[in-house]
Protein backbone atom coordinates (compact mmCIF):
# COMPACT_ATOMS: atom_id res chain seq x y z
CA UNK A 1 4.35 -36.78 -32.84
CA UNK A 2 0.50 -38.14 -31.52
CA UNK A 3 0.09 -40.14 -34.96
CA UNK A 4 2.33 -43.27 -34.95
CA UNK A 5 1.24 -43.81 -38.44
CA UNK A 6 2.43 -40.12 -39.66
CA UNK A 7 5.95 -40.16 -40.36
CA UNK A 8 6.22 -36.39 -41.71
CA UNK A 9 3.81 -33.17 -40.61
CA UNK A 10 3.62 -30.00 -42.42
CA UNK A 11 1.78 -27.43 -39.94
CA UNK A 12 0.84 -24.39 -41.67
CA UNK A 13 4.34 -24.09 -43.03
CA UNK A 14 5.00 -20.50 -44.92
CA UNK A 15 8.15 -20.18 -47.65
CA UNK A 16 8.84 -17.17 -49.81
CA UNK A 17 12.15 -16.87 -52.20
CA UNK A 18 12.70 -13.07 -51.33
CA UNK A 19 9.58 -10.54 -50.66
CA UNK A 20 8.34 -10.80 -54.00
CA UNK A 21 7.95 -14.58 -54.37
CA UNK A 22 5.65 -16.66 -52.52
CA UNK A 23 5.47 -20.49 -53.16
CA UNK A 24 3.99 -22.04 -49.66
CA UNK A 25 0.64 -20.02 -47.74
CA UNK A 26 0.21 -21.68 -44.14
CA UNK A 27 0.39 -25.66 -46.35
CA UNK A 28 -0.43 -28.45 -43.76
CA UNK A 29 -0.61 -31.86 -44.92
CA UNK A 30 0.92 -35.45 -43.37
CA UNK A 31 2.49 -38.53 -44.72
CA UNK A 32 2.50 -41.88 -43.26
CA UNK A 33 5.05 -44.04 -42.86
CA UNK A 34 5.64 -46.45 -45.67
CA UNK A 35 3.11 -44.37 -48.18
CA UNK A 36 4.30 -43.92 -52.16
CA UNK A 37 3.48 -40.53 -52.62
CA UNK A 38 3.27 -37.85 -55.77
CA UNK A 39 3.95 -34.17 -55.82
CA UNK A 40 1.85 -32.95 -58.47
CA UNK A 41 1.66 -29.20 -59.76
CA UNK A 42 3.04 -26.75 -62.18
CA UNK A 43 6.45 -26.35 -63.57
CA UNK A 44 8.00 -23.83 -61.30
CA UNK A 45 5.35 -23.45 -58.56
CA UNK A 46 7.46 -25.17 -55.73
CA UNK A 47 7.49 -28.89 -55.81
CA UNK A 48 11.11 -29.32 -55.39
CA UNK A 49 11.20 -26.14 -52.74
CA UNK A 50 9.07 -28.86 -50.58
CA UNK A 51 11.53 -31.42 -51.10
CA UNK A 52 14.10 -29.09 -49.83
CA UNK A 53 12.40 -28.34 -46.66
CA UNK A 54 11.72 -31.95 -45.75
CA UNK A 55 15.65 -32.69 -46.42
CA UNK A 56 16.18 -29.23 -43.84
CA UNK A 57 18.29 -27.41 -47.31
CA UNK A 58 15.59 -24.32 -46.30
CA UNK A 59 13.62 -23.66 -43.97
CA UNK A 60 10.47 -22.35 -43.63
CA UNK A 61 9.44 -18.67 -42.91
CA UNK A 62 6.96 -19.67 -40.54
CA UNK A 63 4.72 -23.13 -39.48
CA UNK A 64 6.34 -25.95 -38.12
CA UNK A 65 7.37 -29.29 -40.18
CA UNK A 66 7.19 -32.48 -37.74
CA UNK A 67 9.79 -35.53 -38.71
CA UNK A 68 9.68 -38.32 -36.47
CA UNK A 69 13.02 -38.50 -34.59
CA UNK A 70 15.84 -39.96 -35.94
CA UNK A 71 14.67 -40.40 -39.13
CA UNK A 72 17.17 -40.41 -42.22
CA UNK A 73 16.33 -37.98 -45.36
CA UNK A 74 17.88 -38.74 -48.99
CA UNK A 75 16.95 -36.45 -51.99
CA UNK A 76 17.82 -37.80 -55.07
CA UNK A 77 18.26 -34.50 -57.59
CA UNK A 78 17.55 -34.03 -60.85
CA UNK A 79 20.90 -33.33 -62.21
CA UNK A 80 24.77 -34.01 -60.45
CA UNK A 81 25.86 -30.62 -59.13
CA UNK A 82 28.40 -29.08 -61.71
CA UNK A 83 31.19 -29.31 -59.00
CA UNK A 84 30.64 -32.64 -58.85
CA UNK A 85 31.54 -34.03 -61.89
CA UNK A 86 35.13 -34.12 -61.73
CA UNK A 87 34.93 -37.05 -58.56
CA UNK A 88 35.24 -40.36 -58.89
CA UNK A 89 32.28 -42.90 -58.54
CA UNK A 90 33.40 -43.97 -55.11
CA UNK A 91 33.97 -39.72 -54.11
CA UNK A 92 30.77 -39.21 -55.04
CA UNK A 93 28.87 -41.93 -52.89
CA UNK A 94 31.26 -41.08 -50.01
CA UNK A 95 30.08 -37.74 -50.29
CA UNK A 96 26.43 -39.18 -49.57
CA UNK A 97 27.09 -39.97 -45.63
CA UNK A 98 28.42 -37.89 -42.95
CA UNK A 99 30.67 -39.89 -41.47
CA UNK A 100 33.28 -41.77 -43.23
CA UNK A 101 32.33 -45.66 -43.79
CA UNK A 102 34.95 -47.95 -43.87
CA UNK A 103 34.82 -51.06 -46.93
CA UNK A 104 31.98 -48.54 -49.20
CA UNK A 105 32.93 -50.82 -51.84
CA UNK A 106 30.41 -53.70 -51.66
CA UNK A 107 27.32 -50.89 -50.34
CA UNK A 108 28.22 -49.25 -53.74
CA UNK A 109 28.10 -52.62 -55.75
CA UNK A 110 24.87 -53.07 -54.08
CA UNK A 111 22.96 -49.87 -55.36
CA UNK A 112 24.58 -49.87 -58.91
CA UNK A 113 23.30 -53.35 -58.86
CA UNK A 114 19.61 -52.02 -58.33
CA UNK A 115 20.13 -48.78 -61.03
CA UNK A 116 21.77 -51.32 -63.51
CA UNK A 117 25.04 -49.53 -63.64
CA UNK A 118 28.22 -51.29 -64.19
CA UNK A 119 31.45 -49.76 -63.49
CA UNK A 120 35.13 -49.03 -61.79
CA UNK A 121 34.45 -47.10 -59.11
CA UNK A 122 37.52 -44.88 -59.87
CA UNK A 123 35.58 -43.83 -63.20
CA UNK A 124 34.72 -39.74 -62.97
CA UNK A 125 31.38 -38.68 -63.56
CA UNK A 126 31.97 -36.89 -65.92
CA UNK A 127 32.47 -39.64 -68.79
CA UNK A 128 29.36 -41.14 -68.17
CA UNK A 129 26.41 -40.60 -70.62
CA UNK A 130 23.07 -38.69 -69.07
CA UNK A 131 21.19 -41.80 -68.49
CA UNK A 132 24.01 -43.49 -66.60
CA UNK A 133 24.40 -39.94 -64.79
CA UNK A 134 20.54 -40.71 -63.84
CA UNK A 135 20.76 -43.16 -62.80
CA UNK A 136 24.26 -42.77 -60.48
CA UNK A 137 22.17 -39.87 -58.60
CA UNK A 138 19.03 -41.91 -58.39
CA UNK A 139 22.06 -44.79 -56.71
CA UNK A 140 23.38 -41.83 -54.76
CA UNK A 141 19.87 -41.50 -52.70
CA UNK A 142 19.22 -45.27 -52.03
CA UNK A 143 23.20 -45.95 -50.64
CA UNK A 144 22.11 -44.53 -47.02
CA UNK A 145 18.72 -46.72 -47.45
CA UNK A 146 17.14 -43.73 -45.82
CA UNK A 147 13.34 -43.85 -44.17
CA UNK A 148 12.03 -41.28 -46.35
CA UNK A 149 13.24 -41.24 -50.03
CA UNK A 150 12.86 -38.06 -52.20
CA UNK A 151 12.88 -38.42 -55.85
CA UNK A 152 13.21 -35.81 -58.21
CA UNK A 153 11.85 -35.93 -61.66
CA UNK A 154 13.69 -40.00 -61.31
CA UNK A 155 13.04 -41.39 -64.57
CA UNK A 156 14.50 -38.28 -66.43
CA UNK A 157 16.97 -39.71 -69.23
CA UNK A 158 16.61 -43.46 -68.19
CA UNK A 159 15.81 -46.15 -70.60
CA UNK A 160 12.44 -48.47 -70.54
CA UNK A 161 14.34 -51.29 -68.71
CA UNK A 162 16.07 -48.00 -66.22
CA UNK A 163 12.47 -47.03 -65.49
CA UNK A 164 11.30 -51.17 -64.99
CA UNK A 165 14.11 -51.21 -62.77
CA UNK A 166 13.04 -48.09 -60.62
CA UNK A 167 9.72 -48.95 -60.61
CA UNK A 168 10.14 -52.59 -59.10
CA UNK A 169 12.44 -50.64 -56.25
CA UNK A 170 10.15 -48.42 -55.42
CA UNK A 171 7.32 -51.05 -55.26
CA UNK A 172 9.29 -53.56 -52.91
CA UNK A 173 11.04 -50.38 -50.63
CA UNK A 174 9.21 -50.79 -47.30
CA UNK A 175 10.05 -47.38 -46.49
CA UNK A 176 8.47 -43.67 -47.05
CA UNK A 177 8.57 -42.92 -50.77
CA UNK A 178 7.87 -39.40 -51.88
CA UNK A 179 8.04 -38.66 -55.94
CA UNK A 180 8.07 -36.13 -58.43
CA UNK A 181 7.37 -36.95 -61.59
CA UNK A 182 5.77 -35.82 -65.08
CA UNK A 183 5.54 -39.86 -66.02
CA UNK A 184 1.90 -40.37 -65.79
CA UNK A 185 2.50 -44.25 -66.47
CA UNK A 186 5.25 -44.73 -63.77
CA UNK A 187 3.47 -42.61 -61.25
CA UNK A 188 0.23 -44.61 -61.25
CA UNK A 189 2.46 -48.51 -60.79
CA UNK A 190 2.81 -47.51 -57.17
CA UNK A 191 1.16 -44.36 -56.31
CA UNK A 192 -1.14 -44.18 -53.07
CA UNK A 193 -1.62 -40.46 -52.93
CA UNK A 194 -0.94 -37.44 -54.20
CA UNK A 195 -0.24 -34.09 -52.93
CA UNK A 196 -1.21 -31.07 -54.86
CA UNK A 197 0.51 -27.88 -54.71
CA UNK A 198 -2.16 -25.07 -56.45
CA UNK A 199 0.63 -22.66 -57.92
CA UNK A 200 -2.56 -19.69 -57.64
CA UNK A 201 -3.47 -20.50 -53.77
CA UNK A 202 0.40 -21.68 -52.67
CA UNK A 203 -1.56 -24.20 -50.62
CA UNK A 204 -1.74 -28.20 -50.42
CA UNK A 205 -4.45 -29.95 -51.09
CA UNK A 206 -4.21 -33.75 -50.63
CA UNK A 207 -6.17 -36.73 -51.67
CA UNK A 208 -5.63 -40.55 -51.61
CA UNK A 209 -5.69 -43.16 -54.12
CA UNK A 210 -4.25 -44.05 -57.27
CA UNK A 211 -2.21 -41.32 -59.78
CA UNK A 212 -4.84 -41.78 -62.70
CA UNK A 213 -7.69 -41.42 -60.42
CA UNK A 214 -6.76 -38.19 -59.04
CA UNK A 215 -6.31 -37.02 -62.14
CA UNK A 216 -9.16 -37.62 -63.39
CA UNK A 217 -10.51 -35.96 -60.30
CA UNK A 218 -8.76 -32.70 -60.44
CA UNK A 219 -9.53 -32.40 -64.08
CA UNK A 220 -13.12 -32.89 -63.41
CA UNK A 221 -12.99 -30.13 -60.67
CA UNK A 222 -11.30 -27.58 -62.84
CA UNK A 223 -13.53 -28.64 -65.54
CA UNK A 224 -16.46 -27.35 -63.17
CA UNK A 225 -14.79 -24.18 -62.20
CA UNK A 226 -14.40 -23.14 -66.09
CA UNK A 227 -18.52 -24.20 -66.70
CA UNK A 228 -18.87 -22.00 -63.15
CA UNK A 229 -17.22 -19.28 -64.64
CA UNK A 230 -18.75 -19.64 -68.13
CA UNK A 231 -22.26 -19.02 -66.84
CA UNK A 232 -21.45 -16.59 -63.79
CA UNK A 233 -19.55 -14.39 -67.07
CA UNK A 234 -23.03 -14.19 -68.93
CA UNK A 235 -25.11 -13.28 -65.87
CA UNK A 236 -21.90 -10.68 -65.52
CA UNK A 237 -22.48 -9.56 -69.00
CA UNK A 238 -26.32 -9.13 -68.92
CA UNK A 239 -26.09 -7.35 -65.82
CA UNK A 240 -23.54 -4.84 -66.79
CA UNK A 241 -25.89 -4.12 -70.08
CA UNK A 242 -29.10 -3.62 -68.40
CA UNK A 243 -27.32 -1.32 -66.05
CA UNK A 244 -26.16 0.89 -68.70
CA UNK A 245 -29.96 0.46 -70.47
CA UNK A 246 -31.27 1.63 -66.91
CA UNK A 247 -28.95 4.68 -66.81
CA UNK A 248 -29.16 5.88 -70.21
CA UNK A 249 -33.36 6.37 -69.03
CA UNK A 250 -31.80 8.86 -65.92
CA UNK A 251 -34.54 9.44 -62.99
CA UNK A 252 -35.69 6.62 -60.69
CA UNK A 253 -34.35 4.23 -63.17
CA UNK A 254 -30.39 5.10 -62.18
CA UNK A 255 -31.22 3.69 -58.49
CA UNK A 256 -31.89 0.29 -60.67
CA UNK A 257 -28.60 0.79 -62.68
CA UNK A 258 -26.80 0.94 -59.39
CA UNK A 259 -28.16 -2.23 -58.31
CA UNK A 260 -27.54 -3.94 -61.22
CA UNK A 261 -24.06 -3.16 -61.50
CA UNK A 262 -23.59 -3.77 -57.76
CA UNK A 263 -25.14 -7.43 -58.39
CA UNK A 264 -22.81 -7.81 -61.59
CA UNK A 265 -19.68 -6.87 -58.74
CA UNK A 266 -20.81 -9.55 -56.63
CA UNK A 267 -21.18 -12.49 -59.08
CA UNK A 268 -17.36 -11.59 -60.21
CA UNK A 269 -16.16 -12.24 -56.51
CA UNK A 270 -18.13 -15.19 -57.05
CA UNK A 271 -15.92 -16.60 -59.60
CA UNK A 272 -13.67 -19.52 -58.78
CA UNK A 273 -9.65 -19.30 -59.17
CA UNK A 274 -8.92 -21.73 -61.78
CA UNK A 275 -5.80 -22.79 -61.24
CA UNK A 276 -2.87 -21.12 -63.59
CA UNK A 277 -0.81 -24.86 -63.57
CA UNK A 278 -3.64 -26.11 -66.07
CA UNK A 279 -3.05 -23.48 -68.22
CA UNK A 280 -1.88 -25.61 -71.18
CA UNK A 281 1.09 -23.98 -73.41
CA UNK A 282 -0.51 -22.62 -77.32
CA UNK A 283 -0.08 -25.16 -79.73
CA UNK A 284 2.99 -23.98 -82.27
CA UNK A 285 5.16 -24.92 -85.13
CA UNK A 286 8.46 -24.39 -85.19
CA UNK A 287 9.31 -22.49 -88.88
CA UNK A 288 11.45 -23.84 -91.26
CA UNK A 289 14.64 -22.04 -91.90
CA UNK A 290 13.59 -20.33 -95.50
CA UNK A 291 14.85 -21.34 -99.02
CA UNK A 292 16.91 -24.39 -98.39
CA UNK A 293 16.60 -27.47 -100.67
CA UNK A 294 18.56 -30.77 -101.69
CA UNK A 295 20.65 -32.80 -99.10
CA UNK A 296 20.89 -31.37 -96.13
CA UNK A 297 23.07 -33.42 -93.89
CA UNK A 298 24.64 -36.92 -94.41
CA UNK A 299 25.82 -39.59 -92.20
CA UNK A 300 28.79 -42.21 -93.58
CA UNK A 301 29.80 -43.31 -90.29
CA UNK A 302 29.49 -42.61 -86.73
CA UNK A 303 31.36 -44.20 -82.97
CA UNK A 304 29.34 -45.92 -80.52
CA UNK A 305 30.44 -47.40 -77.13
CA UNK A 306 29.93 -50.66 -75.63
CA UNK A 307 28.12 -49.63 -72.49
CA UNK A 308 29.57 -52.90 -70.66
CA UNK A 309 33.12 -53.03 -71.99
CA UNK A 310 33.58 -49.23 -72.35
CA UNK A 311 35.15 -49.97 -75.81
CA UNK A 312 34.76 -47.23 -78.54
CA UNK A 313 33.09 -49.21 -81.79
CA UNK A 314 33.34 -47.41 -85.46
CA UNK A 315 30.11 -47.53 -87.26
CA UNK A 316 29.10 -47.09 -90.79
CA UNK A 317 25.93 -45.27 -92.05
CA UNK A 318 23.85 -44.11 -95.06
CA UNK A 319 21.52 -41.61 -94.00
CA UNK A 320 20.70 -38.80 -95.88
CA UNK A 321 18.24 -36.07 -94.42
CA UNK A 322 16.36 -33.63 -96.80
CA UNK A 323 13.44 -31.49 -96.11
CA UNK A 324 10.91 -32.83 -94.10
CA UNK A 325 13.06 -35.62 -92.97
CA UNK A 326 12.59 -37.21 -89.73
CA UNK A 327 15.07 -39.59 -88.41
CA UNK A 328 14.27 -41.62 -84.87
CA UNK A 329 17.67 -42.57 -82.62
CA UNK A 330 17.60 -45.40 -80.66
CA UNK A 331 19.74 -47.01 -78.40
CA UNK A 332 20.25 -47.61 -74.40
CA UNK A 333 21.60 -45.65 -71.91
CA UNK A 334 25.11 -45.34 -72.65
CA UNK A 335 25.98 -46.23 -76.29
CA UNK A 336 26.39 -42.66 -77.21
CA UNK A 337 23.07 -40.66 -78.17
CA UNK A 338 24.06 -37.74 -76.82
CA UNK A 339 27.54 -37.88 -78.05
CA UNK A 340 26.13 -38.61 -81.98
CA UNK A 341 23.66 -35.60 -81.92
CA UNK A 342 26.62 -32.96 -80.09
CA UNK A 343 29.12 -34.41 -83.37
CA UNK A 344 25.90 -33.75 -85.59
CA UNK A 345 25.33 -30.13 -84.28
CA UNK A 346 28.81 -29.55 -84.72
CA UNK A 347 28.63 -30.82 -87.89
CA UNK A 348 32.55 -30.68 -88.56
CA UNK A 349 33.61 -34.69 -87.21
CA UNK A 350 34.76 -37.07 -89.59
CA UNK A 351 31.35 -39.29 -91.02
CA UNK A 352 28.84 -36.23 -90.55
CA UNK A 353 28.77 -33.32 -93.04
CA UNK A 354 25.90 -30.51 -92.94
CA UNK A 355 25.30 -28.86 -96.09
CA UNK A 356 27.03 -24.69 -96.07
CA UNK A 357 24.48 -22.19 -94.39
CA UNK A 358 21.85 -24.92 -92.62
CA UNK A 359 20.94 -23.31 -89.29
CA UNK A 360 20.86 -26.15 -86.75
CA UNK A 361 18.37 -25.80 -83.64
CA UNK A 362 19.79 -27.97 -81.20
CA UNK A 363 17.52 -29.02 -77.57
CA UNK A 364 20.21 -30.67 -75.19
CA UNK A 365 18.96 -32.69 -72.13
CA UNK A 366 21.08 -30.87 -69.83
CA UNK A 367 20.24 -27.49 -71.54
CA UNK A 368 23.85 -26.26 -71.34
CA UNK A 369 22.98 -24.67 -74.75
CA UNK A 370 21.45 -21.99 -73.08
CA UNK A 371 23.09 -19.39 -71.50
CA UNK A 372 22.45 -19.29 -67.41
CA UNK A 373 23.77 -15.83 -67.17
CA UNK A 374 21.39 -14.04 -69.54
CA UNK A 375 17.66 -12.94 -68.22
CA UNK A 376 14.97 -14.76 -70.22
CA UNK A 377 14.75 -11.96 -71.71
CA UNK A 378 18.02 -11.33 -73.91
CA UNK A 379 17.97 -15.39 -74.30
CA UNK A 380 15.02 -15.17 -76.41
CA UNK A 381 15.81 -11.70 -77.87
CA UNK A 382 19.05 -13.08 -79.29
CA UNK A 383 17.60 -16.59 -80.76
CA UNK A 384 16.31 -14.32 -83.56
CA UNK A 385 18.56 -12.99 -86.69
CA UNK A 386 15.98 -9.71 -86.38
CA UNK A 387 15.46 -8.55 -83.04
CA UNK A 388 11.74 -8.00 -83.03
CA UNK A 389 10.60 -7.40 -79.57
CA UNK A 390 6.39 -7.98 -80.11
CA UNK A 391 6.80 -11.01 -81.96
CA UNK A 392 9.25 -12.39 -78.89
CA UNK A 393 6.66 -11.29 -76.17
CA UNK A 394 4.20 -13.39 -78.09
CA UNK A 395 5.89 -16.15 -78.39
CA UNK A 396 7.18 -16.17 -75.00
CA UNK A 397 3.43 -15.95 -74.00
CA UNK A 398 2.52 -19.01 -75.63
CA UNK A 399 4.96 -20.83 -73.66
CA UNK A 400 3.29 -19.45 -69.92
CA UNK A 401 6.82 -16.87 -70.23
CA UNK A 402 5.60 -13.64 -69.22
CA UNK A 403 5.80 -10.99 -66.89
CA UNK A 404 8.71 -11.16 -63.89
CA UNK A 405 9.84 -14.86 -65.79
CA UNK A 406 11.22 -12.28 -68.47
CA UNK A 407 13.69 -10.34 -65.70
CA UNK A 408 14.76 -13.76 -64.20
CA UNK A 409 18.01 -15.21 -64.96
CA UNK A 410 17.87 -18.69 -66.57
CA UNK A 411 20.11 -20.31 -64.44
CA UNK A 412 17.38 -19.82 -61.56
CA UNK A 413 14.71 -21.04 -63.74
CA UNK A 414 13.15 -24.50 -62.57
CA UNK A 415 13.98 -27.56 -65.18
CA UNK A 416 10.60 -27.69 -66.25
CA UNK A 417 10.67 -23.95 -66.98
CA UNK A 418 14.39 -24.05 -68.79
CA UNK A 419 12.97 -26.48 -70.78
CA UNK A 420 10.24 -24.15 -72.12
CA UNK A 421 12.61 -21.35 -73.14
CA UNK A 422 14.37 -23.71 -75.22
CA UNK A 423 11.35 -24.60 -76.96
CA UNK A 424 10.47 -21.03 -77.15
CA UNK A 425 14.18 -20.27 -78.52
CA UNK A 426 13.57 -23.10 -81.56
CA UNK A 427 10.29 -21.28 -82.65
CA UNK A 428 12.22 -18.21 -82.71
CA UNK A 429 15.75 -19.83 -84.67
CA UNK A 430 13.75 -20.96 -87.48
CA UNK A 431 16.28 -23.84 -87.81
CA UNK A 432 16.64 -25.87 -91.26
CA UNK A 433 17.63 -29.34 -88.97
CA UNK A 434 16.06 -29.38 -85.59
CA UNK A 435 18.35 -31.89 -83.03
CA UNK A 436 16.65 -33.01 -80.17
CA UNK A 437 17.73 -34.93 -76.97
CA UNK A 438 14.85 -36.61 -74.55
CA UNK A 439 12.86 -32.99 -75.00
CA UNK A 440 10.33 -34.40 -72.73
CA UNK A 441 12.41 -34.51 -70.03
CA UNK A 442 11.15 -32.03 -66.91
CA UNK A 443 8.19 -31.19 -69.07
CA UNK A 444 4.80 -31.12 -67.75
CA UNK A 445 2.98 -33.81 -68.66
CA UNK A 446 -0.26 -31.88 -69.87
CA UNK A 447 2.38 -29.82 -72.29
CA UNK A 448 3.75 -33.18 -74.45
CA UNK A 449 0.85 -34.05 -77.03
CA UNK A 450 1.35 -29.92 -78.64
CA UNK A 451 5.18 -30.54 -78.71
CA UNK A 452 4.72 -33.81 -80.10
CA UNK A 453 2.16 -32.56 -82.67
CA UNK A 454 4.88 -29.06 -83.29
CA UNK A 455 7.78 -31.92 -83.84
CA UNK A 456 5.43 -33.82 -86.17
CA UNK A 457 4.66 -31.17 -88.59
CA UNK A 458 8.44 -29.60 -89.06
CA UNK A 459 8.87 -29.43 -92.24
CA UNK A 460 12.78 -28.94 -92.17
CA UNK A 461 14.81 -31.81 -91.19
CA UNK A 462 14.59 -33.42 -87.85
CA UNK A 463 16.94 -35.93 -85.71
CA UNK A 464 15.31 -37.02 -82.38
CA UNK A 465 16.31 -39.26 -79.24
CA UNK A 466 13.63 -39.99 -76.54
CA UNK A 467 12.71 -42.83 -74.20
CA UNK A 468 9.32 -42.17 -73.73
CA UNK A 469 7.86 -44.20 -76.04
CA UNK A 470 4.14 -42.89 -76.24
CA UNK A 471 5.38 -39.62 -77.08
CA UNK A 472 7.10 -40.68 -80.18
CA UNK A 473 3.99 -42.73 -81.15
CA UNK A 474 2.56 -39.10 -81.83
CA UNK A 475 5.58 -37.91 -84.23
CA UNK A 476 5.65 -38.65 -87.65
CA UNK A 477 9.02 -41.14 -87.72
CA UNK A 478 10.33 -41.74 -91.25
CA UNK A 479 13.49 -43.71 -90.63
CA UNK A 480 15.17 -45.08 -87.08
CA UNK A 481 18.80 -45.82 -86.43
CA UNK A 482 19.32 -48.33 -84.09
CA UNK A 483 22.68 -47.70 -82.47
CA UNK A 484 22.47 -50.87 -80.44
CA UNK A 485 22.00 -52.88 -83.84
């Protein structure tokens, strides 16, 4: 490669998932060696399809991508592969290299030491909490201390001191960083430039500078576009009316009709894509299960685990959630959020009783209470107690879930787009409790203030964990419980 600065070269790279679905159209763009960079664009468009193709997972239907010889590649994921969760801590990071390395044990002391994970390393995946999980797969990706360093969606399901702790990595890593993200805050500590997939075009547009800049830039541009389109419309609209005035008169005067519509054809080609990724979901409440009063669940006493010592601690409670109830969990990674709000779904464990007949609408991190078999389709359909196919569609719609989305399996879905079904599945449950676990996880960043304004104005009972802070500024909090405490 001629640049000694350019690390990584797209060249008018092409990628399609089957003939029906396009993501890349001829994208060139370049990276330079020991740049921060952010993938920016919608949920579902393709940012994690580049990150495969850099890492050589795909490869691309036509173009050329240029990596500077013998350079390593680590992707961090956003989740650990199902298969994986039955290996050991060690398995997994041995798993990370292709050749066997002899004494792993201090390299893996190392990276835990920089995710802020302490454990055995003959501890299986599996029993650790999602945040730990996070944060083993964001360890996974810095073990081989690679020259470029992919990051998925990182700071998914880590705590404020999880996300200091990535952030001050990232800053001091004298090597290529490349990040996707929907954590506007995080992104803009150590971004330098952004690349931005347009999910309309399938191109790559990139700029330089800092994360809230660009921003700021791209929403200006699209804010143009919409006044562009705004006016060209009218002129559209006048046209088309004097044309039928004109015709209506017959004569000379349909010549002038013709023209007119002609010029009213020409201003629509005029009009400027706006791009589909800024189309923001509807705002939307999620309905209250109907006719339920009184107490509707109560907490006497719950476990917790010492996320040093691994011991399991018994806890008692008091809360008691009625109507319009909304109960904040706190805690850091690894005391047992997740755990708490599974026993309270369940509602059968000793310490946790939910009054006969409540429907409970339950958002998991991982999403496993979906069903990845079923199209989007019957997952929606069957959230409801009626099957009522228009008032699905229109739901659907409001979260961007239309057309070919409807035929697609879930399990293929993107993150970002799993976690809008789910959403979409609450509206249609009509729960009387509403459990949630970090729902802002994988969601686009543009999306969070109408969830957090739909989560603010349940009027059932709700129970919520997240880590991102400014979001649950924007909820209506009545009570925390500080598992930590």
């Amino acid at each position: 490669m001629s640049d000694k600065g350019t690390i990584l070269r797209f060249e008018d790279v092409s990628f399609e998932y089957g003939e029906k679905k396009p993501i890349l159209d001829e994208v060139s763009f370049n990276v330079r060696r020991g740049s921060k960079i952010t993938i920016m664009g919608q949920n579902g468009g393709g940012k994690s399809t580049i990150f495969k193709l850099i890492a050589r997972e795909l490869h691309p239907e036509s173009g050329q991508i240029h990596i500077s010889n013998g350079l390593s590649i680590a992707l961090s994921r956003q989740v650990i592969p199902r298969e994986d969760l039955g290996l050991t801590v060690r398995e997994f990071f041995e798993k990370q290299f292709s050749q066997k390395v002899y004494d792993i044990d201090p390299k893996i002391d190392n990276v835990l030491e920089v995710v802020n994970v302490h454990a055995p390393h003959d501890r299986i995946l599996k029993t650790f909490s999602g945040g730990q999980q996070a944060r083993l797969l964001l360890a996974s990706a810095l073990i081989t201390d690679p020259d470029i360093l992919l990051l998925d969606e990182p700071t998914n399901n880590l705590d404020t001191s999880g996300i200091e702790h990535l952030t001050s990595f990232i800053k001091n890593y004298d090597k290529t960083v490349i990040v996707i993200s929907h954590d506007a805050e995080f992104l803009n500590s150590f971004t330098d430039g952004v690349l931005y997939l347009d999910i309309y075009t399938k191109k790559v547009e990139q700029y330089v500078g800092n994360y809230f800049d660009l921003l700021e830039e791209i929403t200006a541009k699209i804010e143009r576009d919409n006044r562009k389109n705004a006016l060209l419309a009218k002129e559209i609209q006048a046209n088309k009316d004097k044309a039928n005035f004109f015709a209506n008169k017959g004569g000379q005067m349909r010549l002038v009709a013709r023209r007119m519509r002609d010029k009213a054809e020409e201003l629509e080609e005029e009009k400027v894509d706006i791009r589909k990724e800024d189309k923001m979901i509807r705002p939307f409440t999620i309905p209250m299960q109907k006719d339920i009063s009184g107490e509707l669940l109560k907490i006497t006493s719950f476990t917790t685990m010492s996320p040093t010592t691994h011991k399991v601690l018994k806890r008692k409670a008091n809360v008691i959630m009625k109507k319009g109830h909304h109960l904040l969990l706190k805690g850091p990674n690894g005391i047992g959020k997740s755990t708490l709000l599974e026993t309270l779904a369940r509602g059968d464990s000793e310490g946790v009783s939910i009054t006969e007949g409540i429907k409970v609408g339950y958002y998991r991190q991982d999403f496993s209470t979906l069903n990845f078999d079923q199209t989007v389709y019957e997952s929606l359909i069957s959230a409801m107690v009626k099957p009522y196919e228009e008032e699905m569609r229109a739901t659907a719609a409001g979260f961007l879930i239309t057309g070919d989305v409807m035929k697609t399996k879930v399990g293929s879905l993107s993150e970002g787009q799993k976690g809008l079904v789910a959403f979409a599945r609450l509206v249609l449950e009509k729960p009387g409790i509403l459990i949630l676990d970090e729902p802002t996880n994988h969601i686009n960043f543009r999306h969070l203030p109408i969830i957090a304004r739909a989560l603010s104005t349940y009027e059932g009972a709700m129970i919520l964990v997240s880590h991102v802070p400014e979001f649950v500024a924007q909820i209506r909090i009545d009570e925390t419980l500080d598992l930590a405490k």
